[in-house]
N, C-alpha and C. Protein backbone atom coordinates (compact mmCIF):
# COMPACT_ATOMS: atom_id res chain seq x y z
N UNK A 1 69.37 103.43 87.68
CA UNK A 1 69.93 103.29 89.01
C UNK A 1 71.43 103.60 88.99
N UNK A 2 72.17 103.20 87.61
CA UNK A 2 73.81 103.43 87.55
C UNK A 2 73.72 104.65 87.71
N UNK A 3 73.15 105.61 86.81
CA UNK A 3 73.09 107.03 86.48
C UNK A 3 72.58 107.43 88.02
N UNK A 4 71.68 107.26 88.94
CA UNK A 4 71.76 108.16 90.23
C UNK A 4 72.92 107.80 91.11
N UNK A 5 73.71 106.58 91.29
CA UNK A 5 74.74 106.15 92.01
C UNK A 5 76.04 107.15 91.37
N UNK A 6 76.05 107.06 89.93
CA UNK A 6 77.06 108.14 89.74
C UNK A 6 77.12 109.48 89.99
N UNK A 7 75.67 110.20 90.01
CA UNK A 7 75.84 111.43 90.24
C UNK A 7 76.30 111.32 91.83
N UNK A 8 75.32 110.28 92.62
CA UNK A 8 75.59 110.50 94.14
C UNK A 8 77.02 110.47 94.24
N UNK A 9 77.66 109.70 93.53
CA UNK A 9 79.23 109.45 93.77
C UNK A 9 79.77 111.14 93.34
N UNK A 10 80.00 111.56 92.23
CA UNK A 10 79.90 112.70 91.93
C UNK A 10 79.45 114.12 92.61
N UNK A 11 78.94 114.05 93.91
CA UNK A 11 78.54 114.94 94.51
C UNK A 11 79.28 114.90 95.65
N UNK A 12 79.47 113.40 95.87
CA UNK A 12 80.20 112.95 97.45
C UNK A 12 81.80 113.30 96.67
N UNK A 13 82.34 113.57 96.15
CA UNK A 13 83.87 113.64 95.52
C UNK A 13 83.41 115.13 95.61
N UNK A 14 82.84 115.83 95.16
CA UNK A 14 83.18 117.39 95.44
C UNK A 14 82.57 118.03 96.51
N UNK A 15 81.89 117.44 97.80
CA UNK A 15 81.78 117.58 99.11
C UNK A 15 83.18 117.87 99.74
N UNK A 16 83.89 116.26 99.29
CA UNK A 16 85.03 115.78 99.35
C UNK A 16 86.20 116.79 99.22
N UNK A 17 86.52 117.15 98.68
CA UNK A 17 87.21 118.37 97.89
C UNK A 17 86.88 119.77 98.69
N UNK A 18 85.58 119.93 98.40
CA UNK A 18 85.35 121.27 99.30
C UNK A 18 86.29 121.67 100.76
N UNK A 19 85.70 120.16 101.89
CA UNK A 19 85.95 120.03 102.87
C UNK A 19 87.54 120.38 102.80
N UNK A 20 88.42 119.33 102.12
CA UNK A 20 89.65 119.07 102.03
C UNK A 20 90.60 120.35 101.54
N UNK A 21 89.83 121.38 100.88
CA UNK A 21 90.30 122.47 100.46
C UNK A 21 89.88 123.69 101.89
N UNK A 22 89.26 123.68 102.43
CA UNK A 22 89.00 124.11 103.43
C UNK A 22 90.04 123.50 104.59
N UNK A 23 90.23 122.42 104.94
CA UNK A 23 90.97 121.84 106.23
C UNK A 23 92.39 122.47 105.33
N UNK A 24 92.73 122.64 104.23
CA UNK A 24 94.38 122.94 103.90
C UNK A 24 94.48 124.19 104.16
N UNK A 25 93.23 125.24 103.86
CA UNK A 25 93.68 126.78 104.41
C UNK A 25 93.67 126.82 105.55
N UNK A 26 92.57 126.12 106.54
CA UNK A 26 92.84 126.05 107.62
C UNK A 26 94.86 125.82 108.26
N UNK A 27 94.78 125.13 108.01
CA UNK A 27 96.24 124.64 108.33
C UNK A 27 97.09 125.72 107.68
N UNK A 28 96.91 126.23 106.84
CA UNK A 28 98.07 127.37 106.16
C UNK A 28 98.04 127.90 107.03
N UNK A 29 96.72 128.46 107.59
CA UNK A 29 96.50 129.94 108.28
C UNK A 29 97.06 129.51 109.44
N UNK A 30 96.87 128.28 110.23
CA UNK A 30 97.19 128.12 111.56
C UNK A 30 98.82 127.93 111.41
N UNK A 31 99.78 127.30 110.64
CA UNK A 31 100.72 127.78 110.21
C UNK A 31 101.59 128.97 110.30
N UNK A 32 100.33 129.91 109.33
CA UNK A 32 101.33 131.37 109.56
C UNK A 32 101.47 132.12 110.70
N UNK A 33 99.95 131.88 111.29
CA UNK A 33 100.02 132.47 112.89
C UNK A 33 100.82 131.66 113.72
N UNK A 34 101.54 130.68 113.90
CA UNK A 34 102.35 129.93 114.83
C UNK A 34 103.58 130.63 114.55
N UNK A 35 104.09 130.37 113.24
CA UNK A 35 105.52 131.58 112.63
C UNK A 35 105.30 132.68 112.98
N UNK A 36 104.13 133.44 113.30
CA UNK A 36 104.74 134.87 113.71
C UNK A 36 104.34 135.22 114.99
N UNK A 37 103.76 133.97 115.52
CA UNK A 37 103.63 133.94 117.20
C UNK A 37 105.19 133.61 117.69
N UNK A 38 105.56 132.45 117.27
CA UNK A 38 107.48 132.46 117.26
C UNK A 38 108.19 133.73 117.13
N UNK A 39 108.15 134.45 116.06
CA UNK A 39 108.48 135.43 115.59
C UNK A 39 108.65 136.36 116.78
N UNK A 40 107.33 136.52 117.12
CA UNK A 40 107.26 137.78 118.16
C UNK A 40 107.12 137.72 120.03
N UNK A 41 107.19 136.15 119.79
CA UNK A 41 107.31 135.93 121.14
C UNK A 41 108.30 136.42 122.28
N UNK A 42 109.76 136.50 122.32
CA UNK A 42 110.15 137.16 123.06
C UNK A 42 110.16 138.94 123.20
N UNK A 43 109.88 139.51 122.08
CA UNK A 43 109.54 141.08 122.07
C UNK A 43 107.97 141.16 123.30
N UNK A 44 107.01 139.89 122.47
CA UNK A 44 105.61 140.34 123.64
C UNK A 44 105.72 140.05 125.02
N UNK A 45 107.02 139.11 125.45
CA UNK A 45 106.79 138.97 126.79
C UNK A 45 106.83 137.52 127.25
N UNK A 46 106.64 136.44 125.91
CA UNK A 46 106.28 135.11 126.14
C UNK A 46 105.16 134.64 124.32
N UNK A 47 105.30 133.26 124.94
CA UNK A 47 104.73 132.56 124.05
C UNK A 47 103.25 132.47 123.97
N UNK A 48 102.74 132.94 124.69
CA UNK A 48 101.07 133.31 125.23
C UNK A 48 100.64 134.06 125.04
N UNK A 49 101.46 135.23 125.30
CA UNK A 49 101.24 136.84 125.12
C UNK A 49 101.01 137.00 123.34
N UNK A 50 102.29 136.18 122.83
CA UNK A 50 102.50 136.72 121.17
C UNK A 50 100.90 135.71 120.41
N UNK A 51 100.81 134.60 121.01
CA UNK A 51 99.77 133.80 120.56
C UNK A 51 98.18 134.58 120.50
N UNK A 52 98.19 135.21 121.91
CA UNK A 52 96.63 135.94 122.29
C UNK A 52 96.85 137.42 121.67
N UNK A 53 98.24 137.91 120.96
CA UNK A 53 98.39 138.67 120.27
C UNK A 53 97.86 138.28 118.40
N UNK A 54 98.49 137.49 117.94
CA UNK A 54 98.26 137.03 116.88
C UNK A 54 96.80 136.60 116.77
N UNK A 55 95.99 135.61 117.55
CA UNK A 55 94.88 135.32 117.54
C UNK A 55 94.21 136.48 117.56
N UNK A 56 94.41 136.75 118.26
CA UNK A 56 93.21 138.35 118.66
C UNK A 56 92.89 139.10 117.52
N UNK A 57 94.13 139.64 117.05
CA UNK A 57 94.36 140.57 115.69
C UNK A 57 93.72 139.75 114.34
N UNK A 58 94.17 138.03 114.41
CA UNK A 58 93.37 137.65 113.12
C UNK A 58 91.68 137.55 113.10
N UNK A 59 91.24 137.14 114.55
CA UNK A 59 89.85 137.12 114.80
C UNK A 59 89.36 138.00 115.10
N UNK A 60 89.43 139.14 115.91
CA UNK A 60 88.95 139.93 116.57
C UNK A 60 88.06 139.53 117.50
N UNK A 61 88.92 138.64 118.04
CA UNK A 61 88.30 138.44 119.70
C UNK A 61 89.38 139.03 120.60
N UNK A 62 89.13 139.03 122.02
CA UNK A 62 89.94 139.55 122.89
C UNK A 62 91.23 139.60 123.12
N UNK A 63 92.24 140.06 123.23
CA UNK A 63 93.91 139.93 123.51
C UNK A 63 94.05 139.96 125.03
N UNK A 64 94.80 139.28 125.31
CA UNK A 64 95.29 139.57 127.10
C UNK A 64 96.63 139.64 126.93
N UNK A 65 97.06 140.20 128.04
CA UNK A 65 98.95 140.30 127.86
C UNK A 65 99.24 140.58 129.35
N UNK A 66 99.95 139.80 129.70
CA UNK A 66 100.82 139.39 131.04
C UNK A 66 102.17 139.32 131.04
N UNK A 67 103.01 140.68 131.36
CA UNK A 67 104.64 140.57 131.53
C UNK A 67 104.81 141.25 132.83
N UNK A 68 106.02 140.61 133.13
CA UNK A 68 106.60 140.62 134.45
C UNK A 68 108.31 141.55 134.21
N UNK A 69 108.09 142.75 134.63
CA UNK A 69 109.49 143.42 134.25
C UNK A 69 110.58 143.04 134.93
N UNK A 70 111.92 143.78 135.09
CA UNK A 70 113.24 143.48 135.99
C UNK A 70 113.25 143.16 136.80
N UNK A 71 112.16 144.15 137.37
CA UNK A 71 111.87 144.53 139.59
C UNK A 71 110.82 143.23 139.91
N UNK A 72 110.45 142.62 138.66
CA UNK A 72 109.34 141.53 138.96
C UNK A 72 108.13 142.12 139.22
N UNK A 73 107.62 143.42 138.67
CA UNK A 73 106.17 143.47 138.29
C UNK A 73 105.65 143.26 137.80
N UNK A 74 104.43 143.08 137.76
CA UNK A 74 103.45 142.32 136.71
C UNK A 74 102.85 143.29 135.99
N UNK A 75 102.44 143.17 134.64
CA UNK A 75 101.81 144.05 133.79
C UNK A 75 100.78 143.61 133.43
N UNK A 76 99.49 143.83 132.70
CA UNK A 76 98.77 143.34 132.17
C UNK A 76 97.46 144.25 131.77
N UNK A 77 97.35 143.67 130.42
CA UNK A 77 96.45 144.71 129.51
C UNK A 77 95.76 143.90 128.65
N UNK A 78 94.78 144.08 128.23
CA UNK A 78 93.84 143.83 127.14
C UNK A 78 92.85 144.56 126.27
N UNK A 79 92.76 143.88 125.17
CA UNK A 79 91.96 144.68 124.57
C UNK A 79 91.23 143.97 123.97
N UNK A 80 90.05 144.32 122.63
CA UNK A 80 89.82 143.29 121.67
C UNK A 80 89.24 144.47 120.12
N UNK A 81 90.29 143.57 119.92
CA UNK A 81 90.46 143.93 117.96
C UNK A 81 89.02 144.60 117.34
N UNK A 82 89.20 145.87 116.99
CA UNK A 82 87.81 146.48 116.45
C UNK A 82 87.18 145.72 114.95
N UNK A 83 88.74 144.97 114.65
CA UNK A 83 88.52 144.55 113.17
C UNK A 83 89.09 143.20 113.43
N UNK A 84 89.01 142.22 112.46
CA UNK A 84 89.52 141.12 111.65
C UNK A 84 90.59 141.87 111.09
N UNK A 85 92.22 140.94 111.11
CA UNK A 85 93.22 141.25 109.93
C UNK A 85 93.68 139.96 109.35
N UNK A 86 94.21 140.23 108.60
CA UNK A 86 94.63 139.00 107.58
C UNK A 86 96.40 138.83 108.29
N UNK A 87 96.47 137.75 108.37
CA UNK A 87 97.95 137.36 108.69
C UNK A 87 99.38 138.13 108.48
N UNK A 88 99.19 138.56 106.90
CA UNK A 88 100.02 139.79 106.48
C UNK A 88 99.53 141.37 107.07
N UNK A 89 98.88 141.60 107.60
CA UNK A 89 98.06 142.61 108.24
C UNK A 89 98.28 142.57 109.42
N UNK A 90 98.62 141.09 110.04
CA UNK A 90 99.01 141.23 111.65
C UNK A 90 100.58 141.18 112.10
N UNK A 91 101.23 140.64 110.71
CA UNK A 91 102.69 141.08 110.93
C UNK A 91 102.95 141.97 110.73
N UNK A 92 102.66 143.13 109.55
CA UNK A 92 102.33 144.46 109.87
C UNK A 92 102.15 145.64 110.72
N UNK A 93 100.88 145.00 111.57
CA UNK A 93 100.65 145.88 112.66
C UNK A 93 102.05 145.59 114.05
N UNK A 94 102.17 144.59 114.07
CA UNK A 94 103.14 144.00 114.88
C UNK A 94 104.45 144.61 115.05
N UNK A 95 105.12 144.68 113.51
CA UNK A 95 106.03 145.46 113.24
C UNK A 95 106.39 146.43 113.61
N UNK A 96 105.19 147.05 113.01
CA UNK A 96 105.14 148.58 113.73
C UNK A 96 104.92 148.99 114.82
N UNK A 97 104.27 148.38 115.43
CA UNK A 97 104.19 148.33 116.85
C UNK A 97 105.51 148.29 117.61
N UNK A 98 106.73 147.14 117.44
CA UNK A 98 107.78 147.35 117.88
C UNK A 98 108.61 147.98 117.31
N UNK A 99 108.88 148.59 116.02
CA UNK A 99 109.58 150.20 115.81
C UNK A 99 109.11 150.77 116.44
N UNK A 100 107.54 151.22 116.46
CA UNK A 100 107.30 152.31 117.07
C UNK A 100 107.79 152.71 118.89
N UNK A 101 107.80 151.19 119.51
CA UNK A 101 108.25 151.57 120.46
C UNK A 101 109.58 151.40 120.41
N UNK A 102 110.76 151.03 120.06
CA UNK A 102 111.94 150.89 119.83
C UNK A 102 112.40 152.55 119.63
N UNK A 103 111.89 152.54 118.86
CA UNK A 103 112.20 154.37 118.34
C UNK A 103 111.68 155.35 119.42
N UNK A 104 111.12 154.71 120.52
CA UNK A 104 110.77 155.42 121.64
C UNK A 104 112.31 155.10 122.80
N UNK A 105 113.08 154.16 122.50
CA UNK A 105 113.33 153.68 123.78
C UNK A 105 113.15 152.34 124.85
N UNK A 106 112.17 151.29 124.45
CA UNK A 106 111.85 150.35 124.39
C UNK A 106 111.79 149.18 123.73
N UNK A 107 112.47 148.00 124.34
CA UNK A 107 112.66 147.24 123.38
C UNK A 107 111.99 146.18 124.16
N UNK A 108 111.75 145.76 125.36
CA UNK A 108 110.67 144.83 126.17
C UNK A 108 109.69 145.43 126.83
N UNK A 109 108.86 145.90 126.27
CA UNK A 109 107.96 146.40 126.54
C UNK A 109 106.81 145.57 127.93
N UNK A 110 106.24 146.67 128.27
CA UNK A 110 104.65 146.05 129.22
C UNK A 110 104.12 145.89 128.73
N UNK A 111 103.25 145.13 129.17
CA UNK A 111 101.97 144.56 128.58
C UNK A 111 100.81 145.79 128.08
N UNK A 112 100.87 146.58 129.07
CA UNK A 112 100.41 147.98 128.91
C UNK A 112 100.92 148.96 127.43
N UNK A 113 102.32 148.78 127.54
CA UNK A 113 103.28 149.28 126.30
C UNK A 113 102.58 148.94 124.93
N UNK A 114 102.80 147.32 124.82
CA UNK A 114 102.38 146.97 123.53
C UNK A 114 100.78 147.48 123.26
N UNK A 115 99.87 147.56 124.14
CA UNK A 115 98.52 147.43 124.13
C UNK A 115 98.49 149.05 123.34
N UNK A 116 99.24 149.73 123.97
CA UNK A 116 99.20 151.43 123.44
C UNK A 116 100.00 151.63 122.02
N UNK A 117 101.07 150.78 121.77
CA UNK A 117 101.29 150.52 120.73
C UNK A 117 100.76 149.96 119.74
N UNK A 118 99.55 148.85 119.71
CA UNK A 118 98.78 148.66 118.69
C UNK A 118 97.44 149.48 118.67
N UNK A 119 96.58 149.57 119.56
CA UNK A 119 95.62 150.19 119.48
C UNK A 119 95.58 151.68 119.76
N UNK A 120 96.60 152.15 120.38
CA UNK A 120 96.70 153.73 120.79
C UNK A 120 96.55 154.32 122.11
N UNK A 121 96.48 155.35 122.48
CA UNK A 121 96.54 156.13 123.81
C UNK A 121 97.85 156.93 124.21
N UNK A 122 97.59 156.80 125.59
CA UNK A 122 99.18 157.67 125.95
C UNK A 122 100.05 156.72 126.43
N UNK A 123 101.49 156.74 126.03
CA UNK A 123 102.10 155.65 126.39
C UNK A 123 103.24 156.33 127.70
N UNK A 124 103.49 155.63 128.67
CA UNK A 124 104.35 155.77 129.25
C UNK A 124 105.87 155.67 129.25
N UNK A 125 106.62 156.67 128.96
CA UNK A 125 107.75 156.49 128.17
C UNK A 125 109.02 156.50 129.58
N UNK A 126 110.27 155.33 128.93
CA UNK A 126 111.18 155.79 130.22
C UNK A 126 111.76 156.67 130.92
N UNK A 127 111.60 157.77 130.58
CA UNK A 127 112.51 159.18 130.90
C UNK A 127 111.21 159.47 131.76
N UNK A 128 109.54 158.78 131.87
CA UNK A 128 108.64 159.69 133.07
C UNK A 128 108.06 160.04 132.38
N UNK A 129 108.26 160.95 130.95
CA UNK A 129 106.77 161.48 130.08
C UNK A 129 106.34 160.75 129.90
N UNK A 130 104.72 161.27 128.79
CA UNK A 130 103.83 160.29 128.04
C UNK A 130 103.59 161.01 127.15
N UNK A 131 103.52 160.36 126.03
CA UNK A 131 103.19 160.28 124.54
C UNK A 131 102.15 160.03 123.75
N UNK A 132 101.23 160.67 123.07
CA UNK A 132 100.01 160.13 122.89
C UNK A 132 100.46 159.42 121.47
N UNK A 133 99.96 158.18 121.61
CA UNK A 133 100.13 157.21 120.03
C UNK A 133 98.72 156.74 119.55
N UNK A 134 99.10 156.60 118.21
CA UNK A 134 97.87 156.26 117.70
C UNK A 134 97.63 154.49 117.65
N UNK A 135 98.77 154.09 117.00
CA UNK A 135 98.58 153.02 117.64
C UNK A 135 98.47 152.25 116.19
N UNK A 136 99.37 150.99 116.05
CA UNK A 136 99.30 150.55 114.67
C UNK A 136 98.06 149.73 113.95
N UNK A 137 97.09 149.32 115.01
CA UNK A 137 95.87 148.39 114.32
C UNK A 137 95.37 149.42 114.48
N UNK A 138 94.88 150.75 114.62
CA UNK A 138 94.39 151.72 114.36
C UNK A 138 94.40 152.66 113.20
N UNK A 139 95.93 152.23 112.27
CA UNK A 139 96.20 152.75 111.35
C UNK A 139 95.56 152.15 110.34
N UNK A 140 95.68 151.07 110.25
CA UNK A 140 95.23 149.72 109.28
C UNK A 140 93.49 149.91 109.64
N UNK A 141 92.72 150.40 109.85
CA UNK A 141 91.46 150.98 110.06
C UNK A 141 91.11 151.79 109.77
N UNK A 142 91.98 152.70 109.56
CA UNK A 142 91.58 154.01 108.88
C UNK A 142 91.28 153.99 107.44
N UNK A 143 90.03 154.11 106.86
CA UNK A 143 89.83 154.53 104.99
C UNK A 143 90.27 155.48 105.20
N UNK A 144 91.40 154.69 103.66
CA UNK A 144 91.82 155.83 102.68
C UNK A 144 91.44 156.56 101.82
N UNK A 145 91.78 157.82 101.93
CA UNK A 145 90.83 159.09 101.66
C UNK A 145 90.87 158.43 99.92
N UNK A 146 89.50 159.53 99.48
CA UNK A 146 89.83 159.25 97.92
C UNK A 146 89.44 160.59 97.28
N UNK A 147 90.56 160.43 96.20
CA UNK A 147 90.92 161.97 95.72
C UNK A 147 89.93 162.40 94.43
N UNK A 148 89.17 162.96 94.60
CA UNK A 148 88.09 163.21 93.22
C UNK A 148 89.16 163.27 92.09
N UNK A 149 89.04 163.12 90.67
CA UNK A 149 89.60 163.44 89.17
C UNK A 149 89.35 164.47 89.06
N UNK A 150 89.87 165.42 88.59
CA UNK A 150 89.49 166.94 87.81
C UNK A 150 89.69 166.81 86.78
């Protein structure tokens, strides 16, 4: 009877553990996405925008984005993530996303803006043209080619 109480004890301690190692990545991860929801919150527009940005990109569920420009228009775009990225994968895409439009001319972008900046299309640029972009979570999707040995 000692010997089955110990294993039971012994099984309930690495249940124990499992769980507890699980709730700490949890928390890392929710962690890193709060830092780079901070991070990128006033570039997306708000604290909502950068959140349903970050979420979206780590889960690949839906993004929404709601900004309101100078004149007080409203913008708004969505999409949803073709892929899962990893946290370092969504500051990444993020990044680039605002060089890429920075180096256009934009530094508060629409909601529309960013959406063409991560996933791609034609973007509407301030001078009146448009630009076709590919779009930075689009890049991070692409396999890399592989080069046969000779």
């Amino acid at each position: 009877m000692k010997r089955v109480v110990a294993i039971l004890s012994g099984i309930s301690l690495a249940i124990s553990l499992v769980v507890a190692t699980d709730a700490i990545a949890a928390a890392a991860a929710s962690s890193d996405s709060a830092r780079l929801a901070s991070q990128y919150s006033t570039w997306a527009g708000g604290r909502a925008n950068a959140d349903s940005l970050v979420n979206g990109l780590r889960t690949g569920n839906s993004v929404t984005l709601v900004t309101r420009g100078p004149d007080n228009t409203k913008s708004m775009a969505g999409f949803t993530a073709q892929t899962t990225l990893s946290d370092e994968e969504v500051a990444a895409a993020l990044a680039s996303a605002k060089r890429s439009l920075a180096a256009m001319g934009i530094r508060q972008p629409t909601a529309e803006q960013m959406q063409v900046a991560l996933i791609g299309g034609e973007l509407a640029l301030p001078n009146g043209r448009t630009k076709l972009v590919q779009g930075s979570v689009a890049l991070r999707m692409e396999p890399t080619p592989v080069v046969a040995a000779r």
